[in-house]
PDB file of N, CA and C in Angstrom:
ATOM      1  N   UNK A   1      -2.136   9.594  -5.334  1.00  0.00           N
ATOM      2  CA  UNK A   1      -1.715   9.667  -3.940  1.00  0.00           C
ATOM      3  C   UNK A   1      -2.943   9.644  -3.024  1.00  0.00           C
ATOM      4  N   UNK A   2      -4.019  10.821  -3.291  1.00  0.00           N
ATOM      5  CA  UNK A   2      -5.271  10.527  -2.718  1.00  0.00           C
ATOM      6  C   UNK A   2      -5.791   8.670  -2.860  1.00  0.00           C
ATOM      7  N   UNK A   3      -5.948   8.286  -3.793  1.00  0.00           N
ATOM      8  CA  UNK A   3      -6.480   7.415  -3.747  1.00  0.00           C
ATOM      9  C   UNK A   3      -5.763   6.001  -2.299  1.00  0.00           C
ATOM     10  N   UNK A   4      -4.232   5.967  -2.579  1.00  0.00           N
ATOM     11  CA  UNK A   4      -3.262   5.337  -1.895  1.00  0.00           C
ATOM     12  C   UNK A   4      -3.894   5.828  -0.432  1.00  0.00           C
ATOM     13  N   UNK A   5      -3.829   6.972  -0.054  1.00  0.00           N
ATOM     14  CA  UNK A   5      -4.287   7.419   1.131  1.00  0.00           C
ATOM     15  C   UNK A   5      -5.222   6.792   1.726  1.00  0.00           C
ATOM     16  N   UNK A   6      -6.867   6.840   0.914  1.00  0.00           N
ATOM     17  CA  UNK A   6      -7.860   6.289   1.103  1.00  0.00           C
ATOM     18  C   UNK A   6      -8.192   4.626   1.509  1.00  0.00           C
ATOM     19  N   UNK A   7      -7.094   3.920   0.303  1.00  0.00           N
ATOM     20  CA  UNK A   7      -6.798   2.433   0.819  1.00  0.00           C
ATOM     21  C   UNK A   7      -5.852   2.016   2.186  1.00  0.00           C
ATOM     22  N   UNK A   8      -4.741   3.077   2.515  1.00  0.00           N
ATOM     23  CA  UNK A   8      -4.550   3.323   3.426  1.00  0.00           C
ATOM     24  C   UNK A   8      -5.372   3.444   4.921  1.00  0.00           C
ATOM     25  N   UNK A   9      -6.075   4.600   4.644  1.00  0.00           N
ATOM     26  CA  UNK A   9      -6.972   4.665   6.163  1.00  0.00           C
ATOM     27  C   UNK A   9      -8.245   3.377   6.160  1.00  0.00           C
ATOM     28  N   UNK A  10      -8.621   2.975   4.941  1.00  0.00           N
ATOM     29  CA  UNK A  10      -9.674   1.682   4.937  1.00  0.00           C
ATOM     30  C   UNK A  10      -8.980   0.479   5.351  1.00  0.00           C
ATOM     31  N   UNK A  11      -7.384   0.193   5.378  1.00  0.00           N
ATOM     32  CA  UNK A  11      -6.878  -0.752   6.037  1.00  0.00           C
ATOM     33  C   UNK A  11      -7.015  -0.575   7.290  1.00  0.00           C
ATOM     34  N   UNK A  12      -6.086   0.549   7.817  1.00  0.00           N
ATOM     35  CA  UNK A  12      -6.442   0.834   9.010  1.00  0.00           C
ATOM     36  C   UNK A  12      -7.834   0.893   9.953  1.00  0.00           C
ATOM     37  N   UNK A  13      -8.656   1.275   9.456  1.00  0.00           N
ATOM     38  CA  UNK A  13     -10.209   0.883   9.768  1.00  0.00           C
ATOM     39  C   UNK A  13     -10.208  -0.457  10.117  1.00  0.00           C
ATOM     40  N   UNK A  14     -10.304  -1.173   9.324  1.00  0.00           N
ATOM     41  CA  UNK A  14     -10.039  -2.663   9.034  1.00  0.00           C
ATOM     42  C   UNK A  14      -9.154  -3.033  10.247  1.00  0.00           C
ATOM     43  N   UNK A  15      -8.014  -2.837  10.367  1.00  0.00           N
ATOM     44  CA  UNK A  15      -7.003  -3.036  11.436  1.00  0.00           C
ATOM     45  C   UNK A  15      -7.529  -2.705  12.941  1.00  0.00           C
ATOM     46  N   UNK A  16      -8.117  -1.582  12.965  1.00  0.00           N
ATOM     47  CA  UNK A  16      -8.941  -1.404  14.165  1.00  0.00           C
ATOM     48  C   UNK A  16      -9.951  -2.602  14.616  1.00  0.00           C
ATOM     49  N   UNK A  17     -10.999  -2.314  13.770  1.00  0.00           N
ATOM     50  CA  UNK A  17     -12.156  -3.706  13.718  1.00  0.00           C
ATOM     51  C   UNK A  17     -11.953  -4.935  14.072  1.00  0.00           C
ATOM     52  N   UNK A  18     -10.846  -5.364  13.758  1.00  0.00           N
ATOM     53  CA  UNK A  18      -9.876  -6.982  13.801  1.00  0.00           C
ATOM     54  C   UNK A  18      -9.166  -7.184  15.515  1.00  0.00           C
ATOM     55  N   UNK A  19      -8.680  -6.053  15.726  1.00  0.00           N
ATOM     56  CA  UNK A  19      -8.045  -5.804  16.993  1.00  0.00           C
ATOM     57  C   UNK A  19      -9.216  -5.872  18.067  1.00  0.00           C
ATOM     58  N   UNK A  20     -10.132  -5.203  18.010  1.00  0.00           N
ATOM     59  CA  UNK A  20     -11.259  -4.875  18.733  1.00  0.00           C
ATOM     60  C   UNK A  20     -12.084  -6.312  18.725  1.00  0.00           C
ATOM     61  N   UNK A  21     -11.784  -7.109  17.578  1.00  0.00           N
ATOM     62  CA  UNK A  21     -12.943  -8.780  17.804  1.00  0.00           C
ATOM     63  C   UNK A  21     -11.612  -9.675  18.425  1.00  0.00           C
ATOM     64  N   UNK A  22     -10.073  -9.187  18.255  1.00  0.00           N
ATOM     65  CA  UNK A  22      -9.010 -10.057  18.798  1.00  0.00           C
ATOM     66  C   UNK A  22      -8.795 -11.255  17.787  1.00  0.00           C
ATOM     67  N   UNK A  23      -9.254 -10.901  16.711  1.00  0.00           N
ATOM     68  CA  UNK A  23      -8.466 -11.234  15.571  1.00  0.00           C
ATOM     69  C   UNK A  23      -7.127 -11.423  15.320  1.00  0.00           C
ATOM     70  N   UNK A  24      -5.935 -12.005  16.016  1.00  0.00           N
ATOM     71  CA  UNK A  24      -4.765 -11.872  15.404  1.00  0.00           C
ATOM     72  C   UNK A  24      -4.168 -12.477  14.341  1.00  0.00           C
ATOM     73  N   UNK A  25      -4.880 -13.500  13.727  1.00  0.00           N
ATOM     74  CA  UNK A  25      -4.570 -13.393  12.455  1.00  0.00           C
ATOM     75  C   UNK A  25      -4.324 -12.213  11.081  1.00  0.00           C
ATOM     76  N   UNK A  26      -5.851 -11.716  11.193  1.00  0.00           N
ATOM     77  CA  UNK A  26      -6.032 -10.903  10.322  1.00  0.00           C
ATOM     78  C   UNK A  26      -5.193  -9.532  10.521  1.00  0.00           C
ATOM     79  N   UNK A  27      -5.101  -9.139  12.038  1.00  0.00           N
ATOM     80  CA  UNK A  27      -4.322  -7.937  12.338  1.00  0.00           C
ATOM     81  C   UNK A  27      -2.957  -8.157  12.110  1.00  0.00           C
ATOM     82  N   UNK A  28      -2.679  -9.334  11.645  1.00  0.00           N
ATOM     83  CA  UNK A  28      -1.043  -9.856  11.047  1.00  0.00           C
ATOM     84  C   UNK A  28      -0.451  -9.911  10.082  1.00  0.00           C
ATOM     85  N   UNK A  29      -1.940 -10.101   9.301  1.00  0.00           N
ATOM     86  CA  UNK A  29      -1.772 -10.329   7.902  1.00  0.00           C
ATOM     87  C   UNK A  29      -2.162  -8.851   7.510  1.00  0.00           C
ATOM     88  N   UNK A  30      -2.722  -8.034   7.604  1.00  0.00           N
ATOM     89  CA  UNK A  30      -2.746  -6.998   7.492  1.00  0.00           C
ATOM     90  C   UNK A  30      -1.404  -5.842   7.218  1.00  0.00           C
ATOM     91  N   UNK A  31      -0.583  -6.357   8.771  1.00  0.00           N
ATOM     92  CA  UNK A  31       0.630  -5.057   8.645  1.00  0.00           C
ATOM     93  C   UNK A  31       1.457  -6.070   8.287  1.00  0.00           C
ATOM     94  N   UNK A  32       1.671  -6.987   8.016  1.00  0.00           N
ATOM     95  CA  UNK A  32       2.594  -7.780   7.169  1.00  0.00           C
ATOM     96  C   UNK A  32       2.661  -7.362   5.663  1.00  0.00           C
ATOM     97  N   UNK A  33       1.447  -7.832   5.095  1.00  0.00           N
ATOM     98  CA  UNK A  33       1.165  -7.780   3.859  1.00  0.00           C
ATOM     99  C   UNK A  33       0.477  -6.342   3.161  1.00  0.00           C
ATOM    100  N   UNK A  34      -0.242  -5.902   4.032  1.00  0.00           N
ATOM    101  CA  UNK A  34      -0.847  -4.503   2.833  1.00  0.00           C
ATOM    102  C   UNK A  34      -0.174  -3.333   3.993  1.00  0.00           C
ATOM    103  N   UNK A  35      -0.271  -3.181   5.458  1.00  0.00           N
ATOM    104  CA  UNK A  35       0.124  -1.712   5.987  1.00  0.00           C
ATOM    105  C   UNK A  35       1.082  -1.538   5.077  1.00  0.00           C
ATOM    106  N   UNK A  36       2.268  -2.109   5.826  1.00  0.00           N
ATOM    107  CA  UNK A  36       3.769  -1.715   5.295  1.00  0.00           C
ATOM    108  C   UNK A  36       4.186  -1.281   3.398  1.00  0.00           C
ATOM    109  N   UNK A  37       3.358  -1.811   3.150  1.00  0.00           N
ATOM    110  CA  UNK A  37       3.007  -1.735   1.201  1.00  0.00           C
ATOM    111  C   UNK A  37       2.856  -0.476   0.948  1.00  0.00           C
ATOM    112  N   UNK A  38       1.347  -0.477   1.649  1.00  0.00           N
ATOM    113  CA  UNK A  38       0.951   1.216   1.549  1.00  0.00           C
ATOM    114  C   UNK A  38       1.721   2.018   1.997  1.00  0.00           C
ATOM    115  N   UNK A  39       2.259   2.376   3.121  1.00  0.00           N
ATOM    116  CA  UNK A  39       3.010   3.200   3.815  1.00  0.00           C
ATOM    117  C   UNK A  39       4.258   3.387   2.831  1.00  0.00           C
ATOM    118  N   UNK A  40       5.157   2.687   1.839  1.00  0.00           N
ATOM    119  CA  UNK A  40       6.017   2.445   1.155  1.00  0.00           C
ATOM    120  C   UNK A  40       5.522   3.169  -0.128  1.00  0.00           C
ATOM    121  N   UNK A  41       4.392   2.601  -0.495  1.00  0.00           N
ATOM    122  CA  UNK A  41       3.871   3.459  -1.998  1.00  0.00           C
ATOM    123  C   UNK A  41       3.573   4.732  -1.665  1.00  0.00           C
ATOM    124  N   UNK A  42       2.826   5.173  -0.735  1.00  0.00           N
ATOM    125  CA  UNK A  42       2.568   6.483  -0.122  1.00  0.00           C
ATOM    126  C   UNK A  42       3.867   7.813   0.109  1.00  0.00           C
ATOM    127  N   UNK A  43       5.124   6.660   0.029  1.00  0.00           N
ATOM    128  CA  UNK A  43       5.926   7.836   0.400  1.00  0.00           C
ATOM    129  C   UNK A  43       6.685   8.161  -0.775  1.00  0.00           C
ATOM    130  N   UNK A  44       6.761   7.294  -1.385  1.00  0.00           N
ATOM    131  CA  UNK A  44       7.364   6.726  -2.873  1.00  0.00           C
ATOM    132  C   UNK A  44       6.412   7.894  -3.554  1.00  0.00           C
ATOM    133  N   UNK A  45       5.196   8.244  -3.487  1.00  0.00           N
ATOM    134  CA  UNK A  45       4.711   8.686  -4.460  1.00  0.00           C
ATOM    135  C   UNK A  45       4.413  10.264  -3.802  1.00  0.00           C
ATOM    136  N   UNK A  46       4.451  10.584  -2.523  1.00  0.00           N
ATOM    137  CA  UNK A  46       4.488  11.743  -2.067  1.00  0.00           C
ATOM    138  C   UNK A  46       5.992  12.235  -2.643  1.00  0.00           C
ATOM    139  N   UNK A  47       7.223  11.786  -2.644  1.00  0.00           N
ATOM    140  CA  UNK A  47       8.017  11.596  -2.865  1.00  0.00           C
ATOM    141  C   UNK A  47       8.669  12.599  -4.876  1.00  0.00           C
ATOM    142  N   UNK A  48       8.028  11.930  -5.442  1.00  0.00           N
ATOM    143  CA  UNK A  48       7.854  11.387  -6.994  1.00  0.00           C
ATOM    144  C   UNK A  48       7.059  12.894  -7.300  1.00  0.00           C
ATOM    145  N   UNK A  49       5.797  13.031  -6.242  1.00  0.00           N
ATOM    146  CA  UNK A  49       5.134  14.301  -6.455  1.00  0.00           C
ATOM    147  C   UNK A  49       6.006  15.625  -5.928  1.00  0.00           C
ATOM    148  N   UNK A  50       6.666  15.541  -5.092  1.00  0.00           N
ATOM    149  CA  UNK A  50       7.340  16.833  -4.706  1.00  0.00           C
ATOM    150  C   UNK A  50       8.943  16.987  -5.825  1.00  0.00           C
ATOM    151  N   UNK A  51       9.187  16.032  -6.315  1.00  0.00           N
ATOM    152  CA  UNK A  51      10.210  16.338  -7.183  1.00  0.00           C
ATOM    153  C   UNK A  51      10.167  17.065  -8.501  1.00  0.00           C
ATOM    154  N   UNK A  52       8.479  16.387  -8.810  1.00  0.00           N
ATOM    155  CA  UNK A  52       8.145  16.851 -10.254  1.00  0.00           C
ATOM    156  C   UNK A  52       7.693  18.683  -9.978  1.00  0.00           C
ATOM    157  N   UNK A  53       6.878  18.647  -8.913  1.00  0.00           N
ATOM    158  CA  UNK A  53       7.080  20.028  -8.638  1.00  0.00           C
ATOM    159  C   UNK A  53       8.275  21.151  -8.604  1.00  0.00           C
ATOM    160  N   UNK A  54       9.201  21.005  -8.082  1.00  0.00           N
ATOM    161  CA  UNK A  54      10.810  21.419  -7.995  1.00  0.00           C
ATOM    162  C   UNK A  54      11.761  21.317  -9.554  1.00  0.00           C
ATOM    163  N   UNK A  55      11.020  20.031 -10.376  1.00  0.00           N
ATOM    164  CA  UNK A  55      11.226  20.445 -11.206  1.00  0.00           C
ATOM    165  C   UNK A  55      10.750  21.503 -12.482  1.00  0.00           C
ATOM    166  N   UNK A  56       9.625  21.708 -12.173  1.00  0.00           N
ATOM    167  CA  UNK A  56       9.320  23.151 -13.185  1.00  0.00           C
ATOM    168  C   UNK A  56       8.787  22.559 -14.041  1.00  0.00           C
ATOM    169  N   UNK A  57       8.539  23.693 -14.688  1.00  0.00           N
ATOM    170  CA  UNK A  57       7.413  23.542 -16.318  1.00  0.00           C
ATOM    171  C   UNK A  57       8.276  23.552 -17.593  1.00  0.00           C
ATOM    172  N   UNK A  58       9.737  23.567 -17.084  1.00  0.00           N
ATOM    173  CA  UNK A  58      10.509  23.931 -18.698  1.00  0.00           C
ATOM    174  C   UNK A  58      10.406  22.680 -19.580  1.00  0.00           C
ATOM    175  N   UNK A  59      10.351  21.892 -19.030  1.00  0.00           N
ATOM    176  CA  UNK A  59      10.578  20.614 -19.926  1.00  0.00           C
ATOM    177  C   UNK A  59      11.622  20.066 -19.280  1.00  0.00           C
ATOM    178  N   UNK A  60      13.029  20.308 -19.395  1.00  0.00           N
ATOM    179  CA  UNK A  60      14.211  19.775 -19.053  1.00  0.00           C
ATOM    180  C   UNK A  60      13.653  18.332 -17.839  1.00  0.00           C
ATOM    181  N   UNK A  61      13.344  19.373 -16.353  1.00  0.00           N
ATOM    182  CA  UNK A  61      13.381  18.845 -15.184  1.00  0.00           C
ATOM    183  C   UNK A  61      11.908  17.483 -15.797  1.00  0.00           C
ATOM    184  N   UNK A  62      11.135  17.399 -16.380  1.00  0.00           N
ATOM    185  CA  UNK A  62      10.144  16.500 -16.628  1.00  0.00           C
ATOM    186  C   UNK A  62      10.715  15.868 -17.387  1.00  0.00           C
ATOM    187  N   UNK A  63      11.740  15.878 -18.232  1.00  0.00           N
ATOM    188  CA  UNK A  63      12.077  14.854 -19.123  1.00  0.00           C
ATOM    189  C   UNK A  63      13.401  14.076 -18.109  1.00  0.00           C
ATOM    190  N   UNK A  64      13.847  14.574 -17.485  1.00  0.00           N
ATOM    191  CA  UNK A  64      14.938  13.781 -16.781  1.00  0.00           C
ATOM    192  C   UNK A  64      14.211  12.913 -15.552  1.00  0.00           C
ATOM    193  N   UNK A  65      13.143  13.494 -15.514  1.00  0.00           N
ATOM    194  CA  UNK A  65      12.054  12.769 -14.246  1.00  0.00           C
ATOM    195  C   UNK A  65      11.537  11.356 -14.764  1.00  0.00           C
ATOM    196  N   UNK A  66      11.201  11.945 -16.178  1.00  0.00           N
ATOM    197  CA  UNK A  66      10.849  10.917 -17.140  1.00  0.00           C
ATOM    198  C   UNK A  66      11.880   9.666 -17.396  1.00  0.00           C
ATOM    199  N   UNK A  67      13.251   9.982 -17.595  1.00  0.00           N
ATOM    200  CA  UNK A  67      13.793   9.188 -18.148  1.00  0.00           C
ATOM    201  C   UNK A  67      14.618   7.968 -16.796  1.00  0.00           C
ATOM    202  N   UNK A  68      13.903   8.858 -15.833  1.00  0.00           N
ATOM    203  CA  UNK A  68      14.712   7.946 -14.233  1.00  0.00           C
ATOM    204  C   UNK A  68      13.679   7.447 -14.366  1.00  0.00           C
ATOM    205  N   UNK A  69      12.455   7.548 -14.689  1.00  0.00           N
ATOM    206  CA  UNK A  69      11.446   6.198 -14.235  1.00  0.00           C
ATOM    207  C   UNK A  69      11.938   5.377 -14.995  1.00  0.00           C
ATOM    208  N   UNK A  70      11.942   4.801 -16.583  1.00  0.00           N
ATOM    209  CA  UNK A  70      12.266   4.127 -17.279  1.00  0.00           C
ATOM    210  C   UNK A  70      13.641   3.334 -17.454  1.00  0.00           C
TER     211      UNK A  70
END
């Protein structure tokens, strides 16, 4: 998730930079193709992380976590 984050705010960086030279290509291709991605995996996996938490250490809740990914 950290990592997602990090590619996250380096787009955005990026997105700034592009806007600021009036780039609209690149500021297009940007939230077309990678913002909206990230923002999607980011929540997907904030998501994925708060469930496995809620589910506990017994086993049960990790194996049913387990078996919805697959």
């Amino acid at each position: 998730l950290d990592l997602e984050k990090q590619v996250n705010k380096s787009l955005l960086d990026l997105h700034v930079t592009a806007s600021k030279n009036t780039d609209a290509h690149l500021t297009n291709m940007l939230e077309e193709d990678f913002l909206e991605e990230q923002v999607e995996s980011i929540e997907k996996l904030g998501n994925m992380i708060t469930r496995l938490k809620r589910a506990g250490t017994s086993g049960l809740g990790e194996f049913l976590f387990d078996k919805e990914l697959k």
